[in-house]
Structure formats: structure tokens, C-alpha cells
Protein backbone atom coordinates (compact mmCIF):
# COMPACT_ATOMS: atom_id res chain seq x y z
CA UNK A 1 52.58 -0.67 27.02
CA UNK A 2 49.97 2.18 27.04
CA UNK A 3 50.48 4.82 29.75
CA UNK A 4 48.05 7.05 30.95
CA UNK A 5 47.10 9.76 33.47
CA UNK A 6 43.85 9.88 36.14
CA UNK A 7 42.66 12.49 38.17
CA UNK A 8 41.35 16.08 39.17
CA UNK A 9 43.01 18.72 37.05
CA UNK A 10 46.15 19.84 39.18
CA UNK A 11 46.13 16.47 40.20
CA UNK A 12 47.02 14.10 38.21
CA UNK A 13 48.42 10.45 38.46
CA UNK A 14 50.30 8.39 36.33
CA UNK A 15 48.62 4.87 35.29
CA UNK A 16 48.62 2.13 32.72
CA UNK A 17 45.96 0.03 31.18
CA UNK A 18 46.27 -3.78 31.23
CA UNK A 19 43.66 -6.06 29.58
CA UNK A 20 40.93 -2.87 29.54
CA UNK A 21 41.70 -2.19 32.77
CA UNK A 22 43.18 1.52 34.35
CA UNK A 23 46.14 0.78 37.07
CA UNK A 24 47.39 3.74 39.66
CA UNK A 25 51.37 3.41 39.25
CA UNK A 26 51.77 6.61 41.23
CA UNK A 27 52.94 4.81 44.26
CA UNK A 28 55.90 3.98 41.85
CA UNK A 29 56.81 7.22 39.52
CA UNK A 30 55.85 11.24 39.80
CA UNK A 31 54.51 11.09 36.41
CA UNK A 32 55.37 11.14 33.04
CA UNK A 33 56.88 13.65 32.33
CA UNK A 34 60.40 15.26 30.90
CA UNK A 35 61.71 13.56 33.93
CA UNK A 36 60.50 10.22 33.80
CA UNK A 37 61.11 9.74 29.75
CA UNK A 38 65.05 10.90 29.97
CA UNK A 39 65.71 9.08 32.89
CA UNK A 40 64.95 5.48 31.01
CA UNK A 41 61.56 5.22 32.66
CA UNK A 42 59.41 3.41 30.41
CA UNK A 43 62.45 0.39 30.77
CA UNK A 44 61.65 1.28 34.38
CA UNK A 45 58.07 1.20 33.66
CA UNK A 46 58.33 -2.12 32.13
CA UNK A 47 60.25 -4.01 35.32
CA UNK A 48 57.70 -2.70 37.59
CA UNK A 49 54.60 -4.08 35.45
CA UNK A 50 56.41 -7.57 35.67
CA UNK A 51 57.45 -7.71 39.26
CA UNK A 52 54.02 -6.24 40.51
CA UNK A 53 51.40 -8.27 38.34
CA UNK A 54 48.55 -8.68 40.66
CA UNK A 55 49.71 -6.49 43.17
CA UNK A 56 49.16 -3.00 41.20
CA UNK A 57 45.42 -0.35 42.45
CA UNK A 58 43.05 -0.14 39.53
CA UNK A 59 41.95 3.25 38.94
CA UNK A 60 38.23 3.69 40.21
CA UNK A 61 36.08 3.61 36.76
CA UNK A 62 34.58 7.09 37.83
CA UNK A 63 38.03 9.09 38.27
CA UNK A 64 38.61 11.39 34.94
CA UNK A 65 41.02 10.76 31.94
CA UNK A 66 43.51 13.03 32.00
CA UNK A 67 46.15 14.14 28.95
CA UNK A 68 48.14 10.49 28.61
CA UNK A 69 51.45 12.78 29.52
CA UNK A 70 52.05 15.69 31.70
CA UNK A 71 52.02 18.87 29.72
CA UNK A 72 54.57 18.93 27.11
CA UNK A 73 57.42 21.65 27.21
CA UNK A 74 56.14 22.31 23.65
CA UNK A 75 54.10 21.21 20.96
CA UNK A 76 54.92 21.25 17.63
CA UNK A 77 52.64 21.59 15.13
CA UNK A 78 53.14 20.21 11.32
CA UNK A 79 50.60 21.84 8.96
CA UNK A 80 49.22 20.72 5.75
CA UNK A 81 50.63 17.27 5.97
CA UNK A 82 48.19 14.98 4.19
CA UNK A 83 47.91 14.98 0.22
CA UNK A 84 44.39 14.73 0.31
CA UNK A 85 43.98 17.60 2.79
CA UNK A 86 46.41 19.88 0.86
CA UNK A 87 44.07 19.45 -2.31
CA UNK A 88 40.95 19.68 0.14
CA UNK A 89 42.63 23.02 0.73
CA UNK A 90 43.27 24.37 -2.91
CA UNK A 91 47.19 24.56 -1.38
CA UNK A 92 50.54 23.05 -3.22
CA UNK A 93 51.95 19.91 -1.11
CA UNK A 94 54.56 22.20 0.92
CA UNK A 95 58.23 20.93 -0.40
CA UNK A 96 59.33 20.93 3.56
CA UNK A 97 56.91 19.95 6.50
CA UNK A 98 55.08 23.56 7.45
CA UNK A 99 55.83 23.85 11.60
CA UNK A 100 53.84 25.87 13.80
CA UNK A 101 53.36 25.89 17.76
CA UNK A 102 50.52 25.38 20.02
CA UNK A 103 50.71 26.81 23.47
CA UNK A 104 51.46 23.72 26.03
CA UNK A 105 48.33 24.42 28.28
CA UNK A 106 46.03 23.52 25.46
CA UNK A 107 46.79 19.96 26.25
CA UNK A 108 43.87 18.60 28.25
CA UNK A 109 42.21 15.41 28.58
CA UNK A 110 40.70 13.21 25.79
CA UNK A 111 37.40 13.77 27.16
CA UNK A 112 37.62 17.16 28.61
CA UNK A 113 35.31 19.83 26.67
CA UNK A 114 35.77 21.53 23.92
CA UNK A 115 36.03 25.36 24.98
CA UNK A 116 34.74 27.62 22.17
CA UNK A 117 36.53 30.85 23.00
CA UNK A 118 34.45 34.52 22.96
CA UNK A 119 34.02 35.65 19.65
CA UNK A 120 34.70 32.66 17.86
CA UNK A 121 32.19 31.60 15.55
CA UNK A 122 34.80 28.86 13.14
CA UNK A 123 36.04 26.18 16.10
CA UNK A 124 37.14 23.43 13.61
CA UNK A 125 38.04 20.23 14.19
CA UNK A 126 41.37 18.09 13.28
CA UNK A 127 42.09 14.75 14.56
CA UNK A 128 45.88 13.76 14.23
CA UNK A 129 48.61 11.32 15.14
CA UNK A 130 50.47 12.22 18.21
CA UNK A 131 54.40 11.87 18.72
CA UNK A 132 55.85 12.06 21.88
CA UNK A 133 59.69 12.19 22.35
CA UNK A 134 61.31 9.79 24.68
CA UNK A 135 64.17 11.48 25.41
CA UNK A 136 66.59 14.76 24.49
CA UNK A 137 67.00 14.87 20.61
CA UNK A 138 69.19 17.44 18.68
CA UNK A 139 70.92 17.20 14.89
CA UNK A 140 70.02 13.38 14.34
CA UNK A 141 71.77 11.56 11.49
CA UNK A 142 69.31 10.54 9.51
CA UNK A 143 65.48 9.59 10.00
CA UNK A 144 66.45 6.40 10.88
CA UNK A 145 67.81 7.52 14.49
CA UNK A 146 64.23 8.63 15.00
CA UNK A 147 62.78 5.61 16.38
CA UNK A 148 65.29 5.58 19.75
CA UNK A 149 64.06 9.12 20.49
CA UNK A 150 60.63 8.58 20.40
CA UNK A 151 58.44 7.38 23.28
CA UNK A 152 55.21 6.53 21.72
CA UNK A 153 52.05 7.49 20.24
CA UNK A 154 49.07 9.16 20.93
CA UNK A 155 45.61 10.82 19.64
CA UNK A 156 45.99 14.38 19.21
CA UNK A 157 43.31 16.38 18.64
CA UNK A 158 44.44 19.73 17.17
CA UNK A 159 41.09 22.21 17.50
CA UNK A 160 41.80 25.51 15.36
CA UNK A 161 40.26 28.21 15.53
CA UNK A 162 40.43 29.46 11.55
CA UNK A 163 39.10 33.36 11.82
CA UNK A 164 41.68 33.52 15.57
CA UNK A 165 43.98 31.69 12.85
CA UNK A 166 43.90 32.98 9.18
CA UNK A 167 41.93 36.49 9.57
CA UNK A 168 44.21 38.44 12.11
CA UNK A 169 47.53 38.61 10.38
CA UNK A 170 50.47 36.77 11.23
CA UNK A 171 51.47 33.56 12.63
CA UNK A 172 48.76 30.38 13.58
CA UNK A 173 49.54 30.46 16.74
CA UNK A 174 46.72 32.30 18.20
CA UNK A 175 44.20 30.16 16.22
CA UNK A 176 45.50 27.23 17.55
CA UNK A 177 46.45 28.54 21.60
CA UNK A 178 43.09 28.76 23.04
CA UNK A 179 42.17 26.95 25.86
CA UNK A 180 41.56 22.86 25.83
CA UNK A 181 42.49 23.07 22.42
CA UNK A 182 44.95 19.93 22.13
CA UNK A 183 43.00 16.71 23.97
CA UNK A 184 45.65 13.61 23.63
CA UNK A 185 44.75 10.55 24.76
CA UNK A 186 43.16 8.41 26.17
CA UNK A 187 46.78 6.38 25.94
CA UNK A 188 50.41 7.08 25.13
CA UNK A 189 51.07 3.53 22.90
CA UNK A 190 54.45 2.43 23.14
CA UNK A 191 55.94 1.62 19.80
CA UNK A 192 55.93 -1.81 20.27
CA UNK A 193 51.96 -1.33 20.64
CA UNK A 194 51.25 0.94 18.09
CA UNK A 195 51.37 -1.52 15.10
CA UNK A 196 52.35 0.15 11.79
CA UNK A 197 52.15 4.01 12.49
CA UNK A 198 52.45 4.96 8.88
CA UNK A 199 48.91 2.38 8.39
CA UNK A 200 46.51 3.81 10.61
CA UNK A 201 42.99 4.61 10.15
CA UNK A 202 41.43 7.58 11.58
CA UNK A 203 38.15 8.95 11.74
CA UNK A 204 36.36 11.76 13.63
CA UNK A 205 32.24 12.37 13.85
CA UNK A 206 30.43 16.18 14.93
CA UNK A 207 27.56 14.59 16.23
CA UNK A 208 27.29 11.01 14.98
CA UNK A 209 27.49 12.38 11.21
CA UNK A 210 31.44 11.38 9.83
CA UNK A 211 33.81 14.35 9.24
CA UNK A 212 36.83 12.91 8.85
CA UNK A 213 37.94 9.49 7.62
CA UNK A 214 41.73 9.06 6.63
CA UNK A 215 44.97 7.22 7.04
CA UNK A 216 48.22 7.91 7.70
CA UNK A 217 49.54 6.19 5.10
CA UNK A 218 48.59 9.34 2.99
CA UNK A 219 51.28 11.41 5.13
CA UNK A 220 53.44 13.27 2.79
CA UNK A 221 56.19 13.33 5.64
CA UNK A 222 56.14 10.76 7.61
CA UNK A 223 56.59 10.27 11.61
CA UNK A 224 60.13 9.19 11.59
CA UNK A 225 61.31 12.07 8.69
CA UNK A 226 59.66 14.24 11.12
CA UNK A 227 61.24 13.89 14.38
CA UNK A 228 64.87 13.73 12.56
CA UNK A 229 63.43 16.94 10.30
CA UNK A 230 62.55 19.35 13.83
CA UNK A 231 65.71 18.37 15.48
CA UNK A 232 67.85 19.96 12.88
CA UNK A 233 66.21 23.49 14.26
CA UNK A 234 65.82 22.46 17.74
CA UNK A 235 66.27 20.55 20.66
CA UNK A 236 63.31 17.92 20.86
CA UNK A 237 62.61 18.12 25.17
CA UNK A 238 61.80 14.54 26.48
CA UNK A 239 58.14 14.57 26.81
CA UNK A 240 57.33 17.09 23.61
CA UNK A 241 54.36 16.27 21.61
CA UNK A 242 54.82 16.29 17.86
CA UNK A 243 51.27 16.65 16.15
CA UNK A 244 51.48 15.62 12.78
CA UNK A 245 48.60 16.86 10.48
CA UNK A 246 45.17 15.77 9.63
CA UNK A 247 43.75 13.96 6.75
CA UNK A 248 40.98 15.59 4.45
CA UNK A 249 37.24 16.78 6.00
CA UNK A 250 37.64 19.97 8.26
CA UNK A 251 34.96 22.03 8.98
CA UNK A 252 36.99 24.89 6.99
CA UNK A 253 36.90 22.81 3.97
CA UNK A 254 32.66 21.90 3.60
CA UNK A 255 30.46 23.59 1.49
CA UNK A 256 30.02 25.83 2.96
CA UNK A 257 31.92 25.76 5.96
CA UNK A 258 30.96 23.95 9.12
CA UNK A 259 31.94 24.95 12.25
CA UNK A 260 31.55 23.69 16.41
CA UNK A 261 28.92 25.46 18.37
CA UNK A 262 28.35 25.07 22.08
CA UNK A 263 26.41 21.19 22.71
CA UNK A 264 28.45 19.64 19.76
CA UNK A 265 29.65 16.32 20.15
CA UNK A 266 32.78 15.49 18.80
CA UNK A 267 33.89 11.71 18.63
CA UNK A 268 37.75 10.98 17.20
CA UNK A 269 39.91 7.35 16.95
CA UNK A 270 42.77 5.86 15.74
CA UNK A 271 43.28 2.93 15.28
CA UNK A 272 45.45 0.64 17.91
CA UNK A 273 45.33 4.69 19.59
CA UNK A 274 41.87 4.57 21.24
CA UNK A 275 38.99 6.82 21.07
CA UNK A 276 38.23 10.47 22.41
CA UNK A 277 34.96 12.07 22.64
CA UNK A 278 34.43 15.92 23.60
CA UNK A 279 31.48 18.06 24.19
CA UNK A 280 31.89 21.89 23.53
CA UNK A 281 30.75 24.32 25.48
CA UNK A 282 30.68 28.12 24.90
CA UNK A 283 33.52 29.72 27.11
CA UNK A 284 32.44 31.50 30.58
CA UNK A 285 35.25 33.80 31.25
């Protein structure tokens, strides 16, 4: 299955797409959220799709994409994750994954602009594999248990902001918090339609010129370790959003430098995951 949301900021709905095709399941479910993913939903999900087949309201083809879930109680961030990105960035392969937050009202639509924040002048791009939990996960038994707790997969685009992030002293966090910062989308793939997730190309463009081409087959930990590793520290919420690293070719890592300016075009897939594309415009307030 492969879930998504439609609407007006504020006002969301929760869909699906069938054969290309947006449907409005709102008459059936809130949304999906925390609520919906604990509560066995997407088994739910799946009874409704077969008893209304032909009956279901496509989603008009002007109406917005929103974020494939409702905003995540947190996301969780996992930091120099690919081998060929860690020796893009001069670091050591880190011995445990590197974990870092995003605040939750980054997460926008997958094609929603890019928001380059006052005083920013290194915006950098990072498209990633999305994880999001299906439902309450603490102190797992092994990585194995992983794949009950986990709800599907999604684009995540993790936009940084590296002078926010690596200039001002401590944490990430504010490098990686600004506004529209985390697009996701344009679908939440259930497992069963995500194919193999540790085999999947990715590739992102600035502009029709190729960034970012990678796999996630290069993962040093993978998707599964991942979700078993965080719930060790933590209870993973129902609805989180796990976003796993990026492969080689930021902006931060050209030479020189690149960086996103205000009428940028920014165009991100995944395989099996869909395809985002964002414009970025200079913040206003």
C-alpha cells in the first residue's frame, strides 16, 4: 500500500494511491497519525481498500501533496551513515550510528518550498531513506524484531543548514530545525511495497545538474539495526520518522562548496519511494 496526505496546510486528509491514482480515505480514518498506526490501522487500511474498490473519491489532481504522515512526535536523525559520505567528509565511519533531532514542524510536503532562513548563506541538500514506526517500540531483542514495528518507508529530505549547524557551537539541531526543512513524501510505502530497502537507488539534482547519486546498500547501519539500535535509549512513538543518512555529494562537500539560493530547483527520488521536487525561496519573516 502507499498512503498519503492531500490538502491545505492545517488541513490535511488522509489518502492512498492506486494504479497512479490519489484516493480521499478521510471519510474512513482521521489520519495517519500516532493514533491510526498503534491502533492496527494499516490492517484496517487494508480491509477498507478491498471492500470499497470502486466506491472510494479520487483526490482532485490540483489539491496539494502534503507530508505522507501527520507530523511525527519526533524525528530522529542518524548522521554520517553512508561509507562513501563519511570519506566525502574526511570523517572516521562512526563505530555506533551518530543520532541527532530535527524539530517535528520541519516536516512539510514533498513539494512544498524550500525556505532559506535569514542569514543563511550554506542551505544544503540531503536526500535520505525515511522510516516510519508502526507502532510503540522500546528495548527490542534484537534487529530482527524491527520489521513488526515499522510501518513503512518514505523519502526524506533532510535540508541542513551547515554554518546554523557546524559554526555556532553545540548540538545540530539548530542547523537542521528551520522551517520546511524535512519534505517526506510523496508516499509512505508499506513494506510489502518497498522492495529491498537495503537496494535502493537514490539520486537528487539542484537544477537539472546531478548532486547526489547513491544506494542504500552502502549504509553502514542498516534500517532494521537502526530501529532496534534507538529503542534501546528510547521509546520509538507510533508515527516517528527515522531519517537515516545520505549517500556522498552535498553541497558542503564540492569544491568549493555549493550551496541553495532563493529560485533553486531541487529534484530528489528513490527508487520504488517516488519523486519530490522543491523550489526555494528566500524566507519573508
Amino acid at each position: 500500500m502507499k498512503l498519503i496526505r492531500w490538502g491545505n496546510p492545517g488541513n490535511e486528509k488522509p489518502g492512498v494511491i492506486l494504479e497512479s491514482t490519489r484516493f480521499d480515505l478521510s471519510e474512513f480514518f482521521k489520519d495517519w497519525n500516532r493514533e491510526f498506526f498503534n491502533s492496527d490501522g494499516l490492517k484496517k487500511l487494508s480491509n477498507v481498500l478491498k471492500e470499497q474498490t470502486g466506491r472510494l473519491k479520487e483526490v482532485g489532481e490540483g489539491e496539494r501533496w502534503a507530508s505522507c504522515v501527520a507530523r511525527p512526535g519526533k524525528v530522529l536523525c542518524i548522521g554520517l551513515n553512508y561509507s562513501d559520505h563519511a570519506k566525502e567528509a574526511g570523517m572516521e565511519p562512526p563505530r555506533e550510528p551518530i543520532l541527532f533531532q530535527k524539530g517535528s514542524n520541519t516536516v512539510v510536503g514533498p513539494y512544498d518550498p524550500i525556505i532559506i532562513p535569514k542569514n543563511s548563506d550554506k542551505t544544503d541538500w540531503e536526500v535520505e531513506l525515511g522510516i516510519i514506526i508502526g507502532k510503540d517500540a522500546r528495548h527490542l531483542g534484537s534487529e530482527k524484531d524491527a520489521k513488526s514495528f515499522v510501518a513503512g518507508f518514505c523519502i526524506s529530505h533532510d535540508v541542513s543548514e551547515r554554518a546554523f549547524q557546524l559554526e555556532h557551537g553545540g548540538q545540530w539541531t539548530k542547523g537542521k530545525s528551520c522551517d520546511n526543512f524535512n519534505p517526506i513524501g510523496p508516499w509512505m510505502a508499506t513494506p510489502s511495497s518497498s522492495g529491498d530497502v537495503n537496494n535502493l537507488g537514490m539520486t537528487l539534482h539542484v537544477n537539472g545538474e546531478k548532486m547526489q547519486d547513491g544506494n542504500t546498500s552502502t549504509m553502514i547501519f542498516k534500517w532494521d539495526f537502526l530501529v532496534y539500535y534507538l529503542s534501546q535509549f528510547m521509546t520509538l512513538e507510533a508515527g516517528d520518522l527515522i531519517t537515516t543518512g545520505t549517500p556522498p555529494g552535498v553541497g558542503m562537500g564540492k569544491k568549493p562548496p555549493r550551496y541553495l539560493k532563493a529560485g533553486d530547483v531541487v529534484e530528489l527520488s528513490v527508487e520504488r519511494l517516488g519523486r519530490q521536487r522543491q523550489v526555494c525561496n528566500d524566507a519573508t519573516y
